[in-house]
N, C-alpha and C. Protein backbone atom coordinates (compact mmCIF):
# COMPACT_ATOMS: atom_id res chain seq x y z
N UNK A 1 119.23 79.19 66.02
CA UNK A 1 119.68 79.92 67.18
C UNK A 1 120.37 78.91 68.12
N UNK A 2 121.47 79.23 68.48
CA UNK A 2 121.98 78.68 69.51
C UNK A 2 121.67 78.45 71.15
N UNK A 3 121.84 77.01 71.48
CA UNK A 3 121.26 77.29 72.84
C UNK A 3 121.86 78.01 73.77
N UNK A 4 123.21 78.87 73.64
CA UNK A 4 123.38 79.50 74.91
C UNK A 4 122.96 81.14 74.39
N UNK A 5 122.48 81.33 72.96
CA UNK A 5 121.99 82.57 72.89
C UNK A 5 120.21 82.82 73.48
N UNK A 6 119.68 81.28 73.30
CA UNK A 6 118.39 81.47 73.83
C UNK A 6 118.76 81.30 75.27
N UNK A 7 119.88 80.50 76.03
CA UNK A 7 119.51 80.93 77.43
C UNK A 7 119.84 82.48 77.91
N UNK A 8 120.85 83.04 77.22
CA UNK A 8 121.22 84.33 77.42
C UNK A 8 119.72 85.67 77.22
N UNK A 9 118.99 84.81 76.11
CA UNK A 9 117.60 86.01 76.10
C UNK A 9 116.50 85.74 76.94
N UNK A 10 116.47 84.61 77.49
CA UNK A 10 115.65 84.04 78.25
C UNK A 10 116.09 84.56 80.19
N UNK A 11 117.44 84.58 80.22
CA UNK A 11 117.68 85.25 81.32
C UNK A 11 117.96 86.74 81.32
N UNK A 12 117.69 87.35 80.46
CA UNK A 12 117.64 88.90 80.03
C UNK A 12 115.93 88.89 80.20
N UNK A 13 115.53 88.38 79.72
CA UNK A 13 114.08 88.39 79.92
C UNK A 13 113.35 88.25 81.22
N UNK A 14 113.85 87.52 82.06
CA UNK A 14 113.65 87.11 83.63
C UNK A 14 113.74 88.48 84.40
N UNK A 15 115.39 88.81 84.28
CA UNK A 15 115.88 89.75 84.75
C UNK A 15 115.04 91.16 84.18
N UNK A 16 114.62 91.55 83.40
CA UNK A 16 113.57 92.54 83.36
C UNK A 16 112.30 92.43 83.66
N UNK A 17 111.68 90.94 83.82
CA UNK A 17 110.22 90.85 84.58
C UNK A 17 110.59 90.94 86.14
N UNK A 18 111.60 90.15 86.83
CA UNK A 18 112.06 90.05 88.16
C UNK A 18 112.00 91.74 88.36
N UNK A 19 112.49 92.94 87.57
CA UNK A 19 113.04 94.58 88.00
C UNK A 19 111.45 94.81 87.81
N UNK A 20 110.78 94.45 86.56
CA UNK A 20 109.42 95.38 87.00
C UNK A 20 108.57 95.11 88.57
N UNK A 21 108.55 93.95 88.84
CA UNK A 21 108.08 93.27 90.12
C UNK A 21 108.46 93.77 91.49
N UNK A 22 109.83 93.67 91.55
CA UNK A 22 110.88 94.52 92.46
C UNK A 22 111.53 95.52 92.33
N UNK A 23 111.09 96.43 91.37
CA UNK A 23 111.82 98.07 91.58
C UNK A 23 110.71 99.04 92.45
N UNK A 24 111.70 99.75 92.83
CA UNK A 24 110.45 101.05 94.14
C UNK A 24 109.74 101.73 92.56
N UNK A 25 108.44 102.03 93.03
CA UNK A 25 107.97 102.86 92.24
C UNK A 25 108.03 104.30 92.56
N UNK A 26 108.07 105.43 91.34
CA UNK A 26 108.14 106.57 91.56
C UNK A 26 106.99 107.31 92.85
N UNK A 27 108.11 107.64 93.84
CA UNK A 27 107.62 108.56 94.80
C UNK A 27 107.45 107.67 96.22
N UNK A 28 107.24 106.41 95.92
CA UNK A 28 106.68 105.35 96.81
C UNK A 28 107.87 105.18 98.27
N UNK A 29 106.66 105.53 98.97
CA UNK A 29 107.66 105.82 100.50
C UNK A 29 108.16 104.25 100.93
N UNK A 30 108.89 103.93 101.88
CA UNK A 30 109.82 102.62 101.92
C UNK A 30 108.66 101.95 102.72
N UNK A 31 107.74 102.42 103.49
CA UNK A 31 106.75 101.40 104.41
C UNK A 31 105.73 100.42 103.28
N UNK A 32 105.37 101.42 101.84
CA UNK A 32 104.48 101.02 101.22
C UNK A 32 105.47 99.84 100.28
N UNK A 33 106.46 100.57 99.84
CA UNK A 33 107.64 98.98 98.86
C UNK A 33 107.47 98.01 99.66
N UNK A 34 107.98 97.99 101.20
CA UNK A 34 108.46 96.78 101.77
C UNK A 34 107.32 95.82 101.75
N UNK A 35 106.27 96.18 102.33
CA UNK A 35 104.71 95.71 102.38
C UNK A 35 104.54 95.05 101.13
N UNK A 36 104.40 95.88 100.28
CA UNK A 36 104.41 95.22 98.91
C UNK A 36 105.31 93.86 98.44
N UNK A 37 106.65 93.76 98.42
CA UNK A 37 108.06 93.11 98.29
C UNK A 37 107.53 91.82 99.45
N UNK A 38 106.66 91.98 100.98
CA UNK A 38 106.63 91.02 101.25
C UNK A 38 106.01 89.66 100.71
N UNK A 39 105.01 89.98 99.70
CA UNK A 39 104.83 88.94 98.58
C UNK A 39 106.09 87.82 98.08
N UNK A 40 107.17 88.33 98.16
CA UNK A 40 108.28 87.65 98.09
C UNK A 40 109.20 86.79 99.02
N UNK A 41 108.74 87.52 100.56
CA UNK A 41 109.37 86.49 101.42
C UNK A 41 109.93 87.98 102.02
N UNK A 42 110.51 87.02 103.49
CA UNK A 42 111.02 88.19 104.35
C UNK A 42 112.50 87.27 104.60
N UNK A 43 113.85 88.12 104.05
CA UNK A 43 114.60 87.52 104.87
C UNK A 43 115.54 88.43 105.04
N UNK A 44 115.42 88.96 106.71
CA UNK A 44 115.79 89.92 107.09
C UNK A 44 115.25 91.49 106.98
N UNK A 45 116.08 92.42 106.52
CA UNK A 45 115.78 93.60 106.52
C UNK A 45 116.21 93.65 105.13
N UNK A 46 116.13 92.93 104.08
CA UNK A 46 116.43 92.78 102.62
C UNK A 46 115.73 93.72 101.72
N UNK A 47 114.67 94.12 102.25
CA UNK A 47 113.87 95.02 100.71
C UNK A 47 114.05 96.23 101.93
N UNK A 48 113.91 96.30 102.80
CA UNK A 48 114.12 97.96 103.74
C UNK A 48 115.47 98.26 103.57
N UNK A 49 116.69 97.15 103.36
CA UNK A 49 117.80 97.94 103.03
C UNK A 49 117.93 98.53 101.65
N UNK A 50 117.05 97.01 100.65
CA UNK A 50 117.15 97.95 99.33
C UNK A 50 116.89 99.23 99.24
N UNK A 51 115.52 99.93 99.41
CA UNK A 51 114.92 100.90 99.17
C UNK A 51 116.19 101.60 99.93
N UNK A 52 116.61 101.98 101.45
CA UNK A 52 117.71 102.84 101.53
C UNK A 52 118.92 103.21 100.70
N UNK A 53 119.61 101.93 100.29
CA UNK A 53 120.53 102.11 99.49
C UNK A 53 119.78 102.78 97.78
N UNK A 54 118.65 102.35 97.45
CA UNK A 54 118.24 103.31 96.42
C UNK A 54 118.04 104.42 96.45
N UNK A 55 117.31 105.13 97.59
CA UNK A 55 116.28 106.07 97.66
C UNK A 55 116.96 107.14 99.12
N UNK A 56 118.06 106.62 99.89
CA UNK A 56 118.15 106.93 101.00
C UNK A 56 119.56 106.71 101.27
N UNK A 57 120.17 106.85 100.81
CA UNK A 57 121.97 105.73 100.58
C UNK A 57 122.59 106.52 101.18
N UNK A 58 122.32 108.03 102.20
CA UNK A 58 123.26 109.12 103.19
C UNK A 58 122.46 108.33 104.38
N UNK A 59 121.71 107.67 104.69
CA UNK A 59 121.19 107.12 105.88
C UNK A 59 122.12 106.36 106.67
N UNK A 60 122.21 106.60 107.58
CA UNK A 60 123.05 105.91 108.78
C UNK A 60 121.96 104.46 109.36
N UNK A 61 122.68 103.57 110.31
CA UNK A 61 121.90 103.12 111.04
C UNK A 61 120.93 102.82 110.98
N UNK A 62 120.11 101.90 110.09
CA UNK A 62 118.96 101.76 109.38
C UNK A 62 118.52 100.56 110.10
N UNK A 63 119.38 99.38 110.50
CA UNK A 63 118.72 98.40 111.24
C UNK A 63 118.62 98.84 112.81
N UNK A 64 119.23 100.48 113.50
CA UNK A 64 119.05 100.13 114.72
C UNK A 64 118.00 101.22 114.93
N UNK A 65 117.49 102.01 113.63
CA UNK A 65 116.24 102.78 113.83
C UNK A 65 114.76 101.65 113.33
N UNK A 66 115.22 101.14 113.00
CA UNK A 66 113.89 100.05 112.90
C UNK A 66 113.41 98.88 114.31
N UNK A 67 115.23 98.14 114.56
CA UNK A 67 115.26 97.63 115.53
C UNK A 67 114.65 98.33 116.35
N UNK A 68 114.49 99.70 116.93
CA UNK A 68 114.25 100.80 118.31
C UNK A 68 112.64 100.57 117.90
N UNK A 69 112.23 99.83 116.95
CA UNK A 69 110.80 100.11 117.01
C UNK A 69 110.13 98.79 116.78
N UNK A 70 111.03 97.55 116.82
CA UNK A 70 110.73 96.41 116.90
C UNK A 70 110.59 95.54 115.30
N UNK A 71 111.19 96.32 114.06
CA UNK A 71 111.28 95.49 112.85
C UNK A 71 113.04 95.41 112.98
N UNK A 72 113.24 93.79 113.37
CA UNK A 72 114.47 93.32 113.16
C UNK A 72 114.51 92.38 112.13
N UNK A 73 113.16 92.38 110.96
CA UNK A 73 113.14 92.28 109.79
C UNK A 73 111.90 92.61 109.20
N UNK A 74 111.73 92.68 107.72
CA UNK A 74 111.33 93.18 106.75
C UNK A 74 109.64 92.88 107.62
N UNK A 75 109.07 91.67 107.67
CA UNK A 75 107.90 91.55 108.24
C UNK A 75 107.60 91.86 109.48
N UNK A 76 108.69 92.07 110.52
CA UNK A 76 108.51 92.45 111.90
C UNK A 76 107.94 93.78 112.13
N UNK A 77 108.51 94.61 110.96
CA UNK A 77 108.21 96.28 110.60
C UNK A 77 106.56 96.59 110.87
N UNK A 78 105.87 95.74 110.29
CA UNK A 78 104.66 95.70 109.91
C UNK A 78 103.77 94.77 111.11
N UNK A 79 104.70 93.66 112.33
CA UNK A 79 103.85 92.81 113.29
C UNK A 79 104.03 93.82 114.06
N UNK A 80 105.17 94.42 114.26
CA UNK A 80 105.36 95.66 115.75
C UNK A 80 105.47 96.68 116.19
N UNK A 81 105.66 97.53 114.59
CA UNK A 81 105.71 98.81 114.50
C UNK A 81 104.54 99.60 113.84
N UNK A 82 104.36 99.43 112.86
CA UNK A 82 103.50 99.95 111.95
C UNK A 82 102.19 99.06 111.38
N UNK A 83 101.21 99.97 111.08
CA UNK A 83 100.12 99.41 110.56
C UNK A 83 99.17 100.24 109.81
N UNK A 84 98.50 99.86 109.27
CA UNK A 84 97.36 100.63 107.80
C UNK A 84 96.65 102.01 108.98
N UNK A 85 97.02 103.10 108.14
CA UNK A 85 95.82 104.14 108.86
C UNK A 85 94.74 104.00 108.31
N UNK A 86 93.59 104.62 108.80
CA UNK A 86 92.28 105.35 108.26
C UNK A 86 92.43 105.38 106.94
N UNK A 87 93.31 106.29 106.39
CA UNK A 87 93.59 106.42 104.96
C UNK A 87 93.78 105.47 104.31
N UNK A 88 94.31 104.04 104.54
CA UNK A 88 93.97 103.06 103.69
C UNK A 88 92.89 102.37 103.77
N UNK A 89 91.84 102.53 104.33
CA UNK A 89 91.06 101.80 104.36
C UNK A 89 89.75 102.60 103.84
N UNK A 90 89.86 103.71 103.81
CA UNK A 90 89.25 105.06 103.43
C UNK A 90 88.78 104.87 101.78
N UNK A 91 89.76 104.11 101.20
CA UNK A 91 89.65 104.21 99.33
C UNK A 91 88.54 102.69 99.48
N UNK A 92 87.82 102.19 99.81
CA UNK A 92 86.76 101.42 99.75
C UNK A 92 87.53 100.29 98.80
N UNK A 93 88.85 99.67 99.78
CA UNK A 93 89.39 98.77 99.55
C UNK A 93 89.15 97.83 100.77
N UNK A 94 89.00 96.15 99.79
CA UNK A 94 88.17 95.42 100.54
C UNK A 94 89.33 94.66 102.23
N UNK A 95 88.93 93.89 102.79
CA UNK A 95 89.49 93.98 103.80
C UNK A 95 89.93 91.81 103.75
N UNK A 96 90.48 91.32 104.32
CA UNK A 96 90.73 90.29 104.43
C UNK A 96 89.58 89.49 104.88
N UNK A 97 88.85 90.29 105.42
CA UNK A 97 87.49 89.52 105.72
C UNK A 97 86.13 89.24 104.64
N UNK A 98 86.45 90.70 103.41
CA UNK A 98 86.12 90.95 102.43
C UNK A 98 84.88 91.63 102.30
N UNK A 99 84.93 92.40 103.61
CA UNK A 99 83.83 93.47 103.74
C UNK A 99 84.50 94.66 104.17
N UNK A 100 83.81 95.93 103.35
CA UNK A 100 84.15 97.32 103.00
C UNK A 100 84.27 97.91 104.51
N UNK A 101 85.21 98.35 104.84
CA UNK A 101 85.40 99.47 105.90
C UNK A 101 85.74 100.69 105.29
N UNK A 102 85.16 101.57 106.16
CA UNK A 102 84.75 103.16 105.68
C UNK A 102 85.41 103.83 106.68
N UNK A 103 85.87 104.96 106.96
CA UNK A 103 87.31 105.72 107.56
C UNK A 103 86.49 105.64 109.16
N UNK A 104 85.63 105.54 109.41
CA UNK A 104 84.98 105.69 110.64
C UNK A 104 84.97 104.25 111.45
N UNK A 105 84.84 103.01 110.42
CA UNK A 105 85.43 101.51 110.93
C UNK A 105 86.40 101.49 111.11
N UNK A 106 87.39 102.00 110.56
CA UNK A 106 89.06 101.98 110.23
C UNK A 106 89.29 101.35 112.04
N UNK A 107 88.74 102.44 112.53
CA UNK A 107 89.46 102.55 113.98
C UNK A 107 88.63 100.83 114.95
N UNK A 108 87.65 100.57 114.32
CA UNK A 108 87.27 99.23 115.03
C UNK A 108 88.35 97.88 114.49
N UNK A 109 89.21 97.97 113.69
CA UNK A 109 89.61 97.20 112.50
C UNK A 109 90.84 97.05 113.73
N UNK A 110 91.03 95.69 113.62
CA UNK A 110 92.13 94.67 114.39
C UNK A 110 93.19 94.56 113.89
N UNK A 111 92.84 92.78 113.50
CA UNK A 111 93.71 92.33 112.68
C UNK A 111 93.55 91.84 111.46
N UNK A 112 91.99 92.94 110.65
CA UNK A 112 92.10 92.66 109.09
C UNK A 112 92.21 94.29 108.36
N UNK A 113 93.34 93.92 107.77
CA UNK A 113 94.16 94.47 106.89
C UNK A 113 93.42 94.59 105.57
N UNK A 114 93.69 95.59 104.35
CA UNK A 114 93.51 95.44 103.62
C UNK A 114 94.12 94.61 102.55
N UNK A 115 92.97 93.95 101.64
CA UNK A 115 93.73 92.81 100.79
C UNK A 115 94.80 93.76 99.80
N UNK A 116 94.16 94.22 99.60
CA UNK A 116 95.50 95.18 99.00
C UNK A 116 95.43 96.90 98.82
N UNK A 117 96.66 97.06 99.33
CA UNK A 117 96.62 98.91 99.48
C UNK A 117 96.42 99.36 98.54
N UNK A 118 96.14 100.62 98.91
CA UNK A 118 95.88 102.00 98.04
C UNK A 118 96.92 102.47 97.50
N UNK A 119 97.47 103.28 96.65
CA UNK A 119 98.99 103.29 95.29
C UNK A 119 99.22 103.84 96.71
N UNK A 120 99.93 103.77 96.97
CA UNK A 120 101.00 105.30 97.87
C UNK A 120 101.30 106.38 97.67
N UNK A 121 100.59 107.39 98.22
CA UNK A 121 100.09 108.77 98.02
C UNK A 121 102.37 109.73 98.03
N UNK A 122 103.13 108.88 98.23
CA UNK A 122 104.58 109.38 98.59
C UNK A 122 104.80 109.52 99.82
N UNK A 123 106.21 109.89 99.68
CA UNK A 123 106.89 110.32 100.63
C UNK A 123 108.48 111.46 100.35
N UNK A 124 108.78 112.23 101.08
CA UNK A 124 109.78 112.83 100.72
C UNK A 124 111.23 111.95 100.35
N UNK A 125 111.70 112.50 98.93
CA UNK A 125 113.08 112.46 98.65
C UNK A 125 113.88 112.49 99.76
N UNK A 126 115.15 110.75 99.72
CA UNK A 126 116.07 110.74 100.82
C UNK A 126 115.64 110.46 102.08
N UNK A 127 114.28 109.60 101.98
CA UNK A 127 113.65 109.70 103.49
C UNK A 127 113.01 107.92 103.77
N UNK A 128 113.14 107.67 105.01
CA UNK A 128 112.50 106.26 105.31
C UNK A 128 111.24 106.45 105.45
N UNK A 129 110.88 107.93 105.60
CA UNK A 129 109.56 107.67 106.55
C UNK A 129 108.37 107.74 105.86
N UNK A 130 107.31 106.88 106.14
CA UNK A 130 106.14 105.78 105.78
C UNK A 130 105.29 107.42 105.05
N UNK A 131 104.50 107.25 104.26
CA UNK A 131 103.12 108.03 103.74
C UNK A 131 101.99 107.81 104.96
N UNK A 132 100.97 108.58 104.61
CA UNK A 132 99.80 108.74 105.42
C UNK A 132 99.27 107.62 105.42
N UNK A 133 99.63 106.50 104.40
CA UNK A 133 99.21 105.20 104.59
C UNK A 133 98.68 104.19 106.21
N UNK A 134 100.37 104.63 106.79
CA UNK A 134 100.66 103.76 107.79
C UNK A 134 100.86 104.91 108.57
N UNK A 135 100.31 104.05 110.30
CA UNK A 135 100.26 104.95 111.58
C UNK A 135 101.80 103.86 112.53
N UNK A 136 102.09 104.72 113.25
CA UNK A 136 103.31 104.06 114.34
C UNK A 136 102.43 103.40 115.07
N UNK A 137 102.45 102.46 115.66
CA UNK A 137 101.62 101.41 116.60
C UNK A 137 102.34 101.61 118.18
N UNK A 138 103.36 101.84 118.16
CA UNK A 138 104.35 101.91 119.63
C UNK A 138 103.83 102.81 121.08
């Protein structure tokens, strides 16, 4: 085998582990992708524009309806706007502190987050807006 046919399968190969990692999953509203995608780094509004242009591509004005709520990027979404409801914390998923909160703690709960969310229950076709996951903080 030639070496530019093994680099050619080797970057075919990347490029389909990189899409399973970073594609929206079926139904998955844009608050729960981005959250997710921040595992990767925040630069800018980079995975909130993806998901529009995938999932939302008639959307207007996407950085100045986020900006109006204080994400002037991908991680800001999540320091100033939005944050985990009841409902995520509800599926007896553990917490950064690594003790169980139950929908009735939810509301004592600060600044520990769950280590990792619950699948994302959806959101409507053509739409930015977050699942029952996440509450507006504003």
């Amino acid at each position: 085998m030639s070496t530019n046919k093994l680099i050619d399968m080797t970057e075919d190969e990347l490029r389909t582990m990189a899409a399973g990692l970073t594609d929206i999953r079926d139904g998955e509203c844009m608050l729960c992708y981005v959250y997710r995608m921040l595992e990767f780094g925040c630069t800018g509004l980079r995975w909130a524009t993806h998901y529009r242009d995938v999932r939302a591509p008639k959307l207007r004005d996407l950085d100045r309806k986020l900006g109006r709520m204080g994400g002037f990027c991908d991680c800001e979404i999540f320091m100033n706007a939005f944050e985990p409801s009841a409902a995520a914390y509800s599926s007896g998923v553990l917490t950064s502190n690594d003790a169980e909160i139950d929908e009735d703690a939810a509301s004592e709960v600060d600044a520990d987050w769950p280590t990792v969310m619950p699948p994302c229950p959806g959101a409507a076709a053509g739409s930015i807006a977050g699942c029952s996951l996440w509450v507006y903080t504003r």
